[in-house]
Structures are given as structure tokens and as C-alpha cells.
PDB file of N, CA and C in Angstrom:
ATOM      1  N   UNK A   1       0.831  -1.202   0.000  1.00  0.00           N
ATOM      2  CA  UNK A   1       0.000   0.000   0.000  1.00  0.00           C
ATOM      3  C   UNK A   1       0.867   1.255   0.000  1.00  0.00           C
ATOM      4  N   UNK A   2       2.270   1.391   0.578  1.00  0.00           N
ATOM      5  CA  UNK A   2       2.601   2.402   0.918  1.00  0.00           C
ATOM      6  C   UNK A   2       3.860   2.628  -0.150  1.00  0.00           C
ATOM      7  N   UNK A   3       3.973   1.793  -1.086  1.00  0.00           N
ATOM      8  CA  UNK A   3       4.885   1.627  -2.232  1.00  0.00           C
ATOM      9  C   UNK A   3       3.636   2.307  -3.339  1.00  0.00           C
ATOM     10  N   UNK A   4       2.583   1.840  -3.485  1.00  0.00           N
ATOM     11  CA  UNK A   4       1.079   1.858  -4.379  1.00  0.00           C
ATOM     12  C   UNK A   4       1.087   3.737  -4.129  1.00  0.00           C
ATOM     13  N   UNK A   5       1.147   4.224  -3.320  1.00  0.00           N
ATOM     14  CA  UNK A   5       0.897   5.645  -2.879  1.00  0.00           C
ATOM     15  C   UNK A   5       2.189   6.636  -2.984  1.00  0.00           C
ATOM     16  N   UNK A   6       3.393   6.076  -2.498  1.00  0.00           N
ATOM     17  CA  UNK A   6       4.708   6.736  -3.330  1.00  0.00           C
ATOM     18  C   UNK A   6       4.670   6.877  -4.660  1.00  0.00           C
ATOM     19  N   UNK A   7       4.231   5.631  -5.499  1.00  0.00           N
ATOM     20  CA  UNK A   7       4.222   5.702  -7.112  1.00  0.00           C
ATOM     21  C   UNK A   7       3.371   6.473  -7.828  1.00  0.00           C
ATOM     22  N   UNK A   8       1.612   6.730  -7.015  1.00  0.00           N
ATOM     23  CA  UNK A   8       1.225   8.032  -7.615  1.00  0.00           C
ATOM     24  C   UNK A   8       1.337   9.298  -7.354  1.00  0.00           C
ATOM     25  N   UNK A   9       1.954   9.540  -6.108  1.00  0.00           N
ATOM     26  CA  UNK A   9       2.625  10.783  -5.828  1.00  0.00           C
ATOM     27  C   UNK A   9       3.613  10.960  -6.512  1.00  0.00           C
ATOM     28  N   UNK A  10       4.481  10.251  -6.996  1.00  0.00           N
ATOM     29  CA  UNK A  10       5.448  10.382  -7.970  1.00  0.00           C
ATOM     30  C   UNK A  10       5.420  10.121  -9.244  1.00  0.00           C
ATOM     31  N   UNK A  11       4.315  10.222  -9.812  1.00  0.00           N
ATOM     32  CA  UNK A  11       3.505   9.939 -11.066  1.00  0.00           C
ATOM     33  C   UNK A  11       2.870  11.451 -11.224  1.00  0.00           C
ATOM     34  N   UNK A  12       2.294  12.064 -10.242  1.00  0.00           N
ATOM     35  CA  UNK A  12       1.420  13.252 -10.257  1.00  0.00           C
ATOM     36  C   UNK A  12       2.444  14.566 -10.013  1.00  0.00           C
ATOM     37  N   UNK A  13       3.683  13.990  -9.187  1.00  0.00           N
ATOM     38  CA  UNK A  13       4.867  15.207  -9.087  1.00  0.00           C
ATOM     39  C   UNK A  13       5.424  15.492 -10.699  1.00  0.00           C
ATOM     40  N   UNK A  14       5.641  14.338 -11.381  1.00  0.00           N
ATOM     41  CA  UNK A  14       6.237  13.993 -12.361  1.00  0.00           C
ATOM     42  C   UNK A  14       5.614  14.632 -13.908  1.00  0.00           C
ATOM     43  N   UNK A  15       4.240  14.540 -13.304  1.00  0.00           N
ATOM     44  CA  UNK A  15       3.354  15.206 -14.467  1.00  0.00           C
ATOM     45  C   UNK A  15       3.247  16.838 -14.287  1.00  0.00           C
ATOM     46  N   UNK A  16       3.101  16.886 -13.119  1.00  0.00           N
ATOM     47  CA  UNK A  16       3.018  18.589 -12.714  1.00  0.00           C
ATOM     48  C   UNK A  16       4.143  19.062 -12.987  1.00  0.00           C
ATOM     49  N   UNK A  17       5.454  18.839 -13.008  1.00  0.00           N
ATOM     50  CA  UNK A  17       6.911  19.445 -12.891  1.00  0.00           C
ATOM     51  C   UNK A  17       6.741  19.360 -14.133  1.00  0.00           C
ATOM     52  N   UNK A  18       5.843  18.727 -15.391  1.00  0.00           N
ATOM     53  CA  UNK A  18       5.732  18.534 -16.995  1.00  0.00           C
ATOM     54  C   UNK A  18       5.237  19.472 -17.288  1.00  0.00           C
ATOM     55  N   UNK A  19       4.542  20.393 -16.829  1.00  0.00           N
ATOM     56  CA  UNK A  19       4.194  21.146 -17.017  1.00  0.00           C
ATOM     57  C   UNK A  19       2.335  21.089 -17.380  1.00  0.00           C
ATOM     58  N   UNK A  20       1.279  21.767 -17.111  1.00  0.00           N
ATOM     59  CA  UNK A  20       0.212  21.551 -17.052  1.00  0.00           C
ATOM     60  C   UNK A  20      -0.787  21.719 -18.577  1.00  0.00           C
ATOM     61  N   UNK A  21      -1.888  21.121 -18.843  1.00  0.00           N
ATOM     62  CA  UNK A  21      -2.413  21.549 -20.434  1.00  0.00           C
ATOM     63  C   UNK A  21      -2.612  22.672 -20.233  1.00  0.00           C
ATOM     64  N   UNK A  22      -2.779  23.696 -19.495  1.00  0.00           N
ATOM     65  CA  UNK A  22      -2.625  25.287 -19.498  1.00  0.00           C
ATOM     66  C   UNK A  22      -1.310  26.089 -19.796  1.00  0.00           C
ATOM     67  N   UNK A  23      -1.145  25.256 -19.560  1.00  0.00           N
ATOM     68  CA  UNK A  23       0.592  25.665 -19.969  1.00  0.00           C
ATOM     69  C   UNK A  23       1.124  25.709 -21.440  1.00  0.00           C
ATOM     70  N   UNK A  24       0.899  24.428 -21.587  1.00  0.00           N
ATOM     71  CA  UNK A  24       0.681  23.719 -22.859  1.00  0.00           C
ATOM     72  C   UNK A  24      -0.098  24.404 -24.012  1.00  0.00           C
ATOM     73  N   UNK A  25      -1.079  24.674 -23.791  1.00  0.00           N
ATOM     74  CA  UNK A  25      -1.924  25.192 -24.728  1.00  0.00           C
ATOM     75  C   UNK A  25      -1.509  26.708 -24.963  1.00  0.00           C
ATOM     76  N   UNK A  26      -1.178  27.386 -23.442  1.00  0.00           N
ATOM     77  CA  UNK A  26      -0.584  29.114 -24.088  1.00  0.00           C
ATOM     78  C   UNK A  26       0.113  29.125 -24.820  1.00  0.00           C
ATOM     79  N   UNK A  27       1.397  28.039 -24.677  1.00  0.00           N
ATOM     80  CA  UNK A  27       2.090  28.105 -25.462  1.00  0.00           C
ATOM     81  C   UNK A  27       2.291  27.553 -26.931  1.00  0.00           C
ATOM     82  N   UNK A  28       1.184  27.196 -27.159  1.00  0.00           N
ATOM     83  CA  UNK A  28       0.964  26.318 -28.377  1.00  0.00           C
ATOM     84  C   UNK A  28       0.022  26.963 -29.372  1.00  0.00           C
ATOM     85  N   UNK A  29      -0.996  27.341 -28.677  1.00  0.00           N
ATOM     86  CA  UNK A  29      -2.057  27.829 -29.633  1.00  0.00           C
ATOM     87  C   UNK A  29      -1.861  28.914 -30.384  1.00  0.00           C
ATOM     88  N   UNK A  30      -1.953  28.650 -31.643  1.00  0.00           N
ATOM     89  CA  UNK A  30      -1.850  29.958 -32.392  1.00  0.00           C
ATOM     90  C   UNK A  30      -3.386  31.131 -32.458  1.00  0.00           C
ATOM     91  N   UNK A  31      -4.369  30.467 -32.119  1.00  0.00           N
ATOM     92  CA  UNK A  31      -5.269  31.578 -32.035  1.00  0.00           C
ATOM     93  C   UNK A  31      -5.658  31.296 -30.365  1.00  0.00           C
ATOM     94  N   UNK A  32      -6.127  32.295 -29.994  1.00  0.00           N
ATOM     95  CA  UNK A  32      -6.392  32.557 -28.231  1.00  0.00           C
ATOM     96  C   UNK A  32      -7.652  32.093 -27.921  1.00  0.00           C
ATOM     97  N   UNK A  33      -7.413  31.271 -26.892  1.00  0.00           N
ATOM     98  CA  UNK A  33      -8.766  30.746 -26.353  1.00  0.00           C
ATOM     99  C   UNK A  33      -9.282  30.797 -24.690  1.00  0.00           C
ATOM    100  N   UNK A  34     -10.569  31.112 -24.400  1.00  0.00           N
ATOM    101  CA  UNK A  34     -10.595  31.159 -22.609  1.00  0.00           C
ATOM    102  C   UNK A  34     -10.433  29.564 -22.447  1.00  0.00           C
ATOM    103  N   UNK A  35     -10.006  29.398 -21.390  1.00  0.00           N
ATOM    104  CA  UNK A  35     -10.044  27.851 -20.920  1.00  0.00           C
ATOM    105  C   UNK A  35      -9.312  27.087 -21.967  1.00  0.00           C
ATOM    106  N   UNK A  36      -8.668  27.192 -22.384  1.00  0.00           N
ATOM    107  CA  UNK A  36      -7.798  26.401 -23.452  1.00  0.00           C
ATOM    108  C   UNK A  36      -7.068  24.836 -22.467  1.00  0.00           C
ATOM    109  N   UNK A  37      -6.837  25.226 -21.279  1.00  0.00           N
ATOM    110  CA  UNK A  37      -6.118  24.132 -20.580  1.00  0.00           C
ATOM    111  C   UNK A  37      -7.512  22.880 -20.525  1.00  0.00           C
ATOM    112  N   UNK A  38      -8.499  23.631 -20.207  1.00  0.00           N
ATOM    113  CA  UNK A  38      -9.820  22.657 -19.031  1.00  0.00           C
ATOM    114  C   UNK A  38     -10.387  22.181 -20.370  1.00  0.00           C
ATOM    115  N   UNK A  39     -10.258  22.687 -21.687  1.00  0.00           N
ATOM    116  CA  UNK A  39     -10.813  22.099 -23.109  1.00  0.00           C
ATOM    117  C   UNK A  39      -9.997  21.050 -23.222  1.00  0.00           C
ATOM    118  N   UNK A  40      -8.694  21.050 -23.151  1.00  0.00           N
ATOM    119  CA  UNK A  40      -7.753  19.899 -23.818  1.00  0.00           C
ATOM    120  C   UNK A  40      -7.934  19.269 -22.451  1.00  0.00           C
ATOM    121  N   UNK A  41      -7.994  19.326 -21.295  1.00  0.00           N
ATOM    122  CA  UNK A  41      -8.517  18.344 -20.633  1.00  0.00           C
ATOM    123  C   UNK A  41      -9.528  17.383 -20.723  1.00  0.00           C
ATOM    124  N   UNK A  42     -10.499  18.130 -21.106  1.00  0.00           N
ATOM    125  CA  UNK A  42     -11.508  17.355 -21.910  1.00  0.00           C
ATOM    126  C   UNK A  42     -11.795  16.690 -22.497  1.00  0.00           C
ATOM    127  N   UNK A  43     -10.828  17.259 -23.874  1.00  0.00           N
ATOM    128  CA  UNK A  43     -10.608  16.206 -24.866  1.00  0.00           C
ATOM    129  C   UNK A  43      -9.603  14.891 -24.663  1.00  0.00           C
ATOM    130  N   UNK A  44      -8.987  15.208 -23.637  1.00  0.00           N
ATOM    131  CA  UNK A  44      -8.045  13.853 -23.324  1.00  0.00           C
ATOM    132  C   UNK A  44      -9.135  13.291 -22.407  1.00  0.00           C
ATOM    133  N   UNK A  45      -9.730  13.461 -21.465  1.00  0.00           N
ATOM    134  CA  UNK A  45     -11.016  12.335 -20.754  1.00  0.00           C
ATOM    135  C   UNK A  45     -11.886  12.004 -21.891  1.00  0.00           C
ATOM    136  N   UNK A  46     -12.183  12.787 -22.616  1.00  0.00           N
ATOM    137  CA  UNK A  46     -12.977  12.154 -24.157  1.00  0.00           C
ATOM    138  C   UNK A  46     -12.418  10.741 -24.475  1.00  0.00           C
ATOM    139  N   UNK A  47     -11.223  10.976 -24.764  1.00  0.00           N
ATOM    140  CA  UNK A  47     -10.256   9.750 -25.282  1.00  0.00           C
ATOM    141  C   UNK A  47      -9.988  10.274 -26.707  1.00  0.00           C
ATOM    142  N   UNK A  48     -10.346  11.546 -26.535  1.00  0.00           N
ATOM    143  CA  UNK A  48      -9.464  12.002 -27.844  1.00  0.00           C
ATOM    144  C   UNK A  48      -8.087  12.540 -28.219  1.00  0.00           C
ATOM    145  N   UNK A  49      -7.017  11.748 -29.001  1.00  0.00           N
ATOM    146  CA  UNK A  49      -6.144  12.493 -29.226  1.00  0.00           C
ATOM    147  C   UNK A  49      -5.528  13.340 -29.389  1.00  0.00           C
ATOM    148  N   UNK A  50      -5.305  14.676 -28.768  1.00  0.00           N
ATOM    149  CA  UNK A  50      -4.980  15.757 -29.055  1.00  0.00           C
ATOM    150  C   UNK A  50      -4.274  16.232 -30.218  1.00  0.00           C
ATOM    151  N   UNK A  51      -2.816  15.656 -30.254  1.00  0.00           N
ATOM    152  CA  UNK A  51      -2.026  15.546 -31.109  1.00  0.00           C
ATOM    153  C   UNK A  51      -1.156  13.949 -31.183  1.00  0.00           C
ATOM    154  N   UNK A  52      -1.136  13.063 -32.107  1.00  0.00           N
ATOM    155  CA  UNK A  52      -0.544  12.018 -31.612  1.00  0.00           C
ATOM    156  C   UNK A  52       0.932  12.561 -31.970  1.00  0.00           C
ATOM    157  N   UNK A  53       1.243  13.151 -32.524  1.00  0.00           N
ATOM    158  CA  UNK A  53       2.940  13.798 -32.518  1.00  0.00           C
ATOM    159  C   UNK A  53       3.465  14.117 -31.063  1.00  0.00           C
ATOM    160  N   UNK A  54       2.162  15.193 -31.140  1.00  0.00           N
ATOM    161  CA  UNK A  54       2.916  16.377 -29.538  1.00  0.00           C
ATOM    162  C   UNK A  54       2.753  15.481 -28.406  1.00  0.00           C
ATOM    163  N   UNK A  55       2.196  14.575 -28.397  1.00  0.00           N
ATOM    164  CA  UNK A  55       1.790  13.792 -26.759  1.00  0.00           C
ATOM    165  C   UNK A  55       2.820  12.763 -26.828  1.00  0.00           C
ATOM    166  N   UNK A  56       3.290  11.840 -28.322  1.00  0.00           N
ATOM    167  CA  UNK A  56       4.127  10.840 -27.689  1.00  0.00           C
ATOM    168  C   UNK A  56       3.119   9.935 -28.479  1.00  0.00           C
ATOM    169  N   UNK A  57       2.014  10.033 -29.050  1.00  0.00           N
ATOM    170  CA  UNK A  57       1.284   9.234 -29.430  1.00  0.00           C
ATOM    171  C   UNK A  57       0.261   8.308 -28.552  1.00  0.00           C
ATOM    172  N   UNK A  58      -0.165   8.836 -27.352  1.00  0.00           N
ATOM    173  CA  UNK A  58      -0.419   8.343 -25.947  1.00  0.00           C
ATOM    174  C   UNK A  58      -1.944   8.131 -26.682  1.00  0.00           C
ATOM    175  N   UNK A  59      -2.309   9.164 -27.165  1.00  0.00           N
ATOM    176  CA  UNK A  59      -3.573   8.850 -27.238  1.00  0.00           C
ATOM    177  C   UNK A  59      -5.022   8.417 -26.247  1.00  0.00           C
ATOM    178  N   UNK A  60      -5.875   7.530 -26.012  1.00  0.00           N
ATOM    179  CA  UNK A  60      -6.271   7.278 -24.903  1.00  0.00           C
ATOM    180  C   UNK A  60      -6.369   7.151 -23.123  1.00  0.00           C
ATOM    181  N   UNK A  61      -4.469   6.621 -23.312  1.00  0.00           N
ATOM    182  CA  UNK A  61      -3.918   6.688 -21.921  1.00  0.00           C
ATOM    183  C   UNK A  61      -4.094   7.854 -21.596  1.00  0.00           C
ATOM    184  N   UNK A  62      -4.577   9.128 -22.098  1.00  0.00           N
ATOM    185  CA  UNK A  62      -4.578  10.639 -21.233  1.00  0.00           C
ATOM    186  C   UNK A  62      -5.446  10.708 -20.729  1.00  0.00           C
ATOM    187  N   UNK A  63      -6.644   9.685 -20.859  1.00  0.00           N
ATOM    188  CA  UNK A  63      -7.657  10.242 -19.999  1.00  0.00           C
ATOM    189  C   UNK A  63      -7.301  10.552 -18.283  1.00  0.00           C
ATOM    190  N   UNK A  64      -6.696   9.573 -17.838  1.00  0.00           N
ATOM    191  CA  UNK A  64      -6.366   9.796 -16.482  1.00  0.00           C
ATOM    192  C   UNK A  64      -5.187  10.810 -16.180  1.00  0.00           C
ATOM    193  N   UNK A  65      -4.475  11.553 -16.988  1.00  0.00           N
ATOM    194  CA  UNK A  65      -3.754  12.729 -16.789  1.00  0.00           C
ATOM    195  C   UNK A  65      -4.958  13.963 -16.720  1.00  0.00           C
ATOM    196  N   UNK A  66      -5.804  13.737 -17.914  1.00  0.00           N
ATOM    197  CA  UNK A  66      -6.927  14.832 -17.957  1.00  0.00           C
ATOM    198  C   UNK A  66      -7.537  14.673 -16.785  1.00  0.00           C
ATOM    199  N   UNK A  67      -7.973  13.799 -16.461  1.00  0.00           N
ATOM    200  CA  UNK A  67      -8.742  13.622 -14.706  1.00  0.00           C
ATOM    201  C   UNK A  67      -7.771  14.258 -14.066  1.00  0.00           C
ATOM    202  N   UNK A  68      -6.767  13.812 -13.648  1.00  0.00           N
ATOM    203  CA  UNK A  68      -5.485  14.748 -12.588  1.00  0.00           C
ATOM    204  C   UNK A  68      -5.147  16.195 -12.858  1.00  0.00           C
ATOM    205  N   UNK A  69      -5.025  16.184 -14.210  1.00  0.00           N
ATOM    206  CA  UNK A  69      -4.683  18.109 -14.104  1.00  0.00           C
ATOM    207  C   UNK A  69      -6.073  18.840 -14.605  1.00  0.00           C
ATOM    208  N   UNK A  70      -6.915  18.278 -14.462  1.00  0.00           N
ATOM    209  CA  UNK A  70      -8.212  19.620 -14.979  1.00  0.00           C
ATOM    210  C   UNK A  70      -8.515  20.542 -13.881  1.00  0.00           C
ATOM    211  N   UNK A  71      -8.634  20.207 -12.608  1.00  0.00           N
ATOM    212  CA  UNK A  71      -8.410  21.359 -11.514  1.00  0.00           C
ATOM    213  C   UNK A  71      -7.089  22.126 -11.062  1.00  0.00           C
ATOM    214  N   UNK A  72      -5.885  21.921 -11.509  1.00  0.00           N
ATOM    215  CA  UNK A  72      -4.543  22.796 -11.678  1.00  0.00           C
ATOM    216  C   UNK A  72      -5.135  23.757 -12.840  1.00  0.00           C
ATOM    217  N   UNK A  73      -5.448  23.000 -14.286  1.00  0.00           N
ATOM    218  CA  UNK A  73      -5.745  23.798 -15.374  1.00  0.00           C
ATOM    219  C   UNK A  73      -7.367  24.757 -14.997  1.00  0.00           C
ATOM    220  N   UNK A  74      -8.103  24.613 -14.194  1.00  0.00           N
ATOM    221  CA  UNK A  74      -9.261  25.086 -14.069  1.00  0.00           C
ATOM    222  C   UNK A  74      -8.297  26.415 -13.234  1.00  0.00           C
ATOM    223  N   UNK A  75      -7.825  26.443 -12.595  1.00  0.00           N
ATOM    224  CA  UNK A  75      -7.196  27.682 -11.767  1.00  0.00           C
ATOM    225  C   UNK A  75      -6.615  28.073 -12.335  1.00  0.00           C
ATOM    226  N   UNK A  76      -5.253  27.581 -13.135  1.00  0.00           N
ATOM    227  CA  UNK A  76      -4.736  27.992 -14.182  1.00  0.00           C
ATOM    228  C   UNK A  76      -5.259  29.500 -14.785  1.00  0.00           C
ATOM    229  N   UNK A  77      -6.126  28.814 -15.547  1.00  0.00           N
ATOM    230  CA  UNK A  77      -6.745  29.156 -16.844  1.00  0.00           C
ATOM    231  C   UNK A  77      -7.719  30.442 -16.206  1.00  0.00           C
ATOM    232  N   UNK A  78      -8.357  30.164 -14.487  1.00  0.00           N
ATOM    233  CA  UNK A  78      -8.995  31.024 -14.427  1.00  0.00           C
ATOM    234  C   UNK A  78      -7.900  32.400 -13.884  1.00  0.00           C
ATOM    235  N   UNK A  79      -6.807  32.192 -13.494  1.00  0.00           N
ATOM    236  CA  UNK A  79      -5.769  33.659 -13.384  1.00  0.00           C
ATOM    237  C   UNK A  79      -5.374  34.328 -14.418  1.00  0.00           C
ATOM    238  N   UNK A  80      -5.482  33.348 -15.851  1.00  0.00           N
ATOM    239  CA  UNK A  80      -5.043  33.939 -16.814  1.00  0.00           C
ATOM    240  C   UNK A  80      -6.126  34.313 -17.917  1.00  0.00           C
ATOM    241  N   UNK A  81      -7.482  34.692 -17.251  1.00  0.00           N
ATOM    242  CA  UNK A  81      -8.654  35.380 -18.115  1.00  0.00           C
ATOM    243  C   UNK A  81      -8.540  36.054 -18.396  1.00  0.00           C
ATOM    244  N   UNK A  82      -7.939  37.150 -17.722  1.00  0.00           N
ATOM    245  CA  UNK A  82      -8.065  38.484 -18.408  1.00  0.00           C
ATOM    246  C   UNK A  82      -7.602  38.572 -19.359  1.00  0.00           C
ATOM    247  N   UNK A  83      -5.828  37.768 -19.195  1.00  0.00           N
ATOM    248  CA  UNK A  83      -5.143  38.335 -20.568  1.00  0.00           C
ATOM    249  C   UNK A  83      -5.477  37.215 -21.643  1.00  0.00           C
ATOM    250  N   UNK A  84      -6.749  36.163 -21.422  1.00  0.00           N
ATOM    251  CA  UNK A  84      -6.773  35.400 -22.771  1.00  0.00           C
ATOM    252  C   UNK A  84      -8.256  36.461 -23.153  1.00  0.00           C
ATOM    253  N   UNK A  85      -8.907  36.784 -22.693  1.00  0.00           N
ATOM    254  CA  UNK A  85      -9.857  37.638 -22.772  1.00  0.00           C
ATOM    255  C   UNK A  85      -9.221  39.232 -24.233  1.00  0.00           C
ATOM    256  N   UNK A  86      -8.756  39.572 -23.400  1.00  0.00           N
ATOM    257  CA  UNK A  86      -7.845  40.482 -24.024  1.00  0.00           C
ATOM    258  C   UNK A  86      -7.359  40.040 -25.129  1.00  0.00           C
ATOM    259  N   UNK A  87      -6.714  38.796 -25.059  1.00  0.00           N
ATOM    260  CA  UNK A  87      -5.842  38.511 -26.360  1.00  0.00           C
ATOM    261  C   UNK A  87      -7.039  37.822 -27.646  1.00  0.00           C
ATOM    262  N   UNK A  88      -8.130  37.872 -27.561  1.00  0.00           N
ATOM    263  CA  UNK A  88      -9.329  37.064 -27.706  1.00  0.00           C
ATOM    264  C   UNK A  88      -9.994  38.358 -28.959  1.00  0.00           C
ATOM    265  N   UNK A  89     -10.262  39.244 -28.158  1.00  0.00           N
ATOM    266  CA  UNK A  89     -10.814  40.617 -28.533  1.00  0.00           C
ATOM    267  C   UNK A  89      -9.556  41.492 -29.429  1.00  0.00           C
ATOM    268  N   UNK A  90      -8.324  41.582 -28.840  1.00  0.00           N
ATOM    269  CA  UNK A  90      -7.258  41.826 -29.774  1.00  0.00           C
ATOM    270  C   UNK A  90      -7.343  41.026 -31.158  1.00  0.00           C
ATOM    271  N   UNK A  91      -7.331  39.939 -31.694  1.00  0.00           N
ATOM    272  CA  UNK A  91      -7.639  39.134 -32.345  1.00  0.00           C
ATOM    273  C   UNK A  91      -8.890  39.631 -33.216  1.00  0.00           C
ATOM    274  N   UNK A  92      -9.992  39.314 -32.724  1.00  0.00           N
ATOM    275  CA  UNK A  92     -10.937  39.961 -33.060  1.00  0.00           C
ATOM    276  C   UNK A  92     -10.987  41.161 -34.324  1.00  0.00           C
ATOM    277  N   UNK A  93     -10.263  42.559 -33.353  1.00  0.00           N
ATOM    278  CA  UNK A  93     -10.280  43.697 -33.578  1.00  0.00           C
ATOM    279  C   UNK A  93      -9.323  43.582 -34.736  1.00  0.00           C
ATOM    280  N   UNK A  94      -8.493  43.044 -34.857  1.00  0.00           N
ATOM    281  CA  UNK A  94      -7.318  42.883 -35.940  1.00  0.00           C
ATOM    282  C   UNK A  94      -8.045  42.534 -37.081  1.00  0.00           C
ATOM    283  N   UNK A  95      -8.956  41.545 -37.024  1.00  0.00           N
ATOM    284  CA  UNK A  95      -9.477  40.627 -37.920  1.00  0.00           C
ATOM    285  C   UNK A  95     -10.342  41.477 -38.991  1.00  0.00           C
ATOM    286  N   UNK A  96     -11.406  42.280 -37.919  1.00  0.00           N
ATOM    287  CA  UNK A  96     -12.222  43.167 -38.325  1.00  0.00           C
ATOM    288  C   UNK A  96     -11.454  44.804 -39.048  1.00  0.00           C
ATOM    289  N   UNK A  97     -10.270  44.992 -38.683  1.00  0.00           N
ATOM    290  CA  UNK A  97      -9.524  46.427 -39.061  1.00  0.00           C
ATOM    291  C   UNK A  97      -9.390  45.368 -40.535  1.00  0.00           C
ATOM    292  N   UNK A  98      -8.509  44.255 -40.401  1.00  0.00           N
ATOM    293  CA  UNK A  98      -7.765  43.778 -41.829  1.00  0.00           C
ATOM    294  C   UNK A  98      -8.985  44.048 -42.957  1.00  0.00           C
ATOM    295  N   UNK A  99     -10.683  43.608 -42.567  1.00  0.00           N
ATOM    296  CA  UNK A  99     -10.962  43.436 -43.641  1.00  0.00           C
ATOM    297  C   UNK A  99     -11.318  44.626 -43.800  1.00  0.00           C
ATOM    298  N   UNK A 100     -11.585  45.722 -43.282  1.00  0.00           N
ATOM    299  CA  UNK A 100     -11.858  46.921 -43.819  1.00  0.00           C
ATOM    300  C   UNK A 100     -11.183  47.869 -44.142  1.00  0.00           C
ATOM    301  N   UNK A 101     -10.027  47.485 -44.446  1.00  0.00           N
ATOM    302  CA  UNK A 101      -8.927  48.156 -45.444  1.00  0.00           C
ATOM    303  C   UNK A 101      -9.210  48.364 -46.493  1.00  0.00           C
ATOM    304  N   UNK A 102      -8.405  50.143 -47.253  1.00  0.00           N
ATOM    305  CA  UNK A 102      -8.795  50.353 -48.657  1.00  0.00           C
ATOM    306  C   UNK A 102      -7.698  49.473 -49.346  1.00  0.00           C
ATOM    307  N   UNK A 103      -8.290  48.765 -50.207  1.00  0.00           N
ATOM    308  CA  UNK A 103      -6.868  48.037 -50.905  1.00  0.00           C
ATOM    309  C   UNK A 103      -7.161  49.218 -52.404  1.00  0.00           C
ATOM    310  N   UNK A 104      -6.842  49.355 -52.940  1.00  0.00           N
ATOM    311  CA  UNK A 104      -6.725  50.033 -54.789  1.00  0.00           C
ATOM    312  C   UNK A 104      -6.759  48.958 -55.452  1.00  0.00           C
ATOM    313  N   UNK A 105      -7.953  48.954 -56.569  1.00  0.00           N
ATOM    314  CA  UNK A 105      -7.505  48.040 -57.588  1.00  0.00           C
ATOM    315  C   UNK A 105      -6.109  47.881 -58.340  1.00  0.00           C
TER     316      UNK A 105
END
């Protein structure tokens, strides 16, 4: 029992020091999303593959990482609203200036 309880504490240290899908996702996503961590959590308890490149090809086995980090990524994700909020609407506003540019025939 007390070997069984070292190994997921050191399974869950091991994943956290990996850094979290909030983490993951700021740094990955090319367009900005709220909750980007607690989504790809999701999709790994789904049993959906995220990326089989970027994960290692794990595929399914994430569901139980997604169970373990969706409340790190739920806090995460909720300190960093404002500025995905912001970066969301920046986006946006860009999108909407580009198309209403004079171009000249």
C-alpha cells in the first residue's frame, strides 16, 4: 500500500513538474482561447487524441492525466482570463480592421 501511494505521488509530481495543459496550450495555440487548458482536458477524458505527434502518441492513456490536471488547469486558466480575454478581442479587432482596409484596384 505504501509503495502503491509513493508511485502516484510520484507519477502526479512527475506530471506537474511537466508542465500543465494550461501551460501547454498558451504556449501552443496559435489563435487565443478562454479555458484552453480545461478544453484539452476534456478532450483527453474524451479519449481524444490531441495531437498524436505532440503527446508521444499516448492517445487514450490521457484520460487519467486529464482527470489529474483539470483542476490545476481550471485555476490555471482562471488567473489567466483576463489576458486570454484580451488577447481574444485583440484578435478579433485585428481581424475586423484587416478586412476593412482600402486596398486600390
Amino acid at each position: 500500500m505504501k509503495n502503491n501511494l509513493a508511485l502516484i505521488i510520484f507519477l502526479l509530481l512527475t506530471h506537474l513538474l511537466t508542465g500543465c495543459s494550461s501551460i501547454h496550450a498558451h504556449r501552443t495555440d496559435v489563435t487565443p482561447r478562454v479555458y484552453p487548458g480545461v478544453k484539452e482536458d476534456m478532450r483527453a477524458m474524451k479519449g481524444y487524441s490531441c495531437d498524436a505527434d505532440e503527446w508521444g502518441g499516448l492517445g487514450r492513456s490521457l484520460a487519467i492525466w486529464g482527470t489529474c490536471d483539470i483542476l490545476f488547469s481550471f485555476v490555471l486558466d482562471t488567473l489567466l482570463l483576463p489576458y486570454d480575454i484580451y488577447k481574444v478581442n485583440k484578435e478579433k479587432d485585428e481581424k475586423k480592421n484587416a478586412s476593412c482596409e482600402f486596398r486600390p484596384a
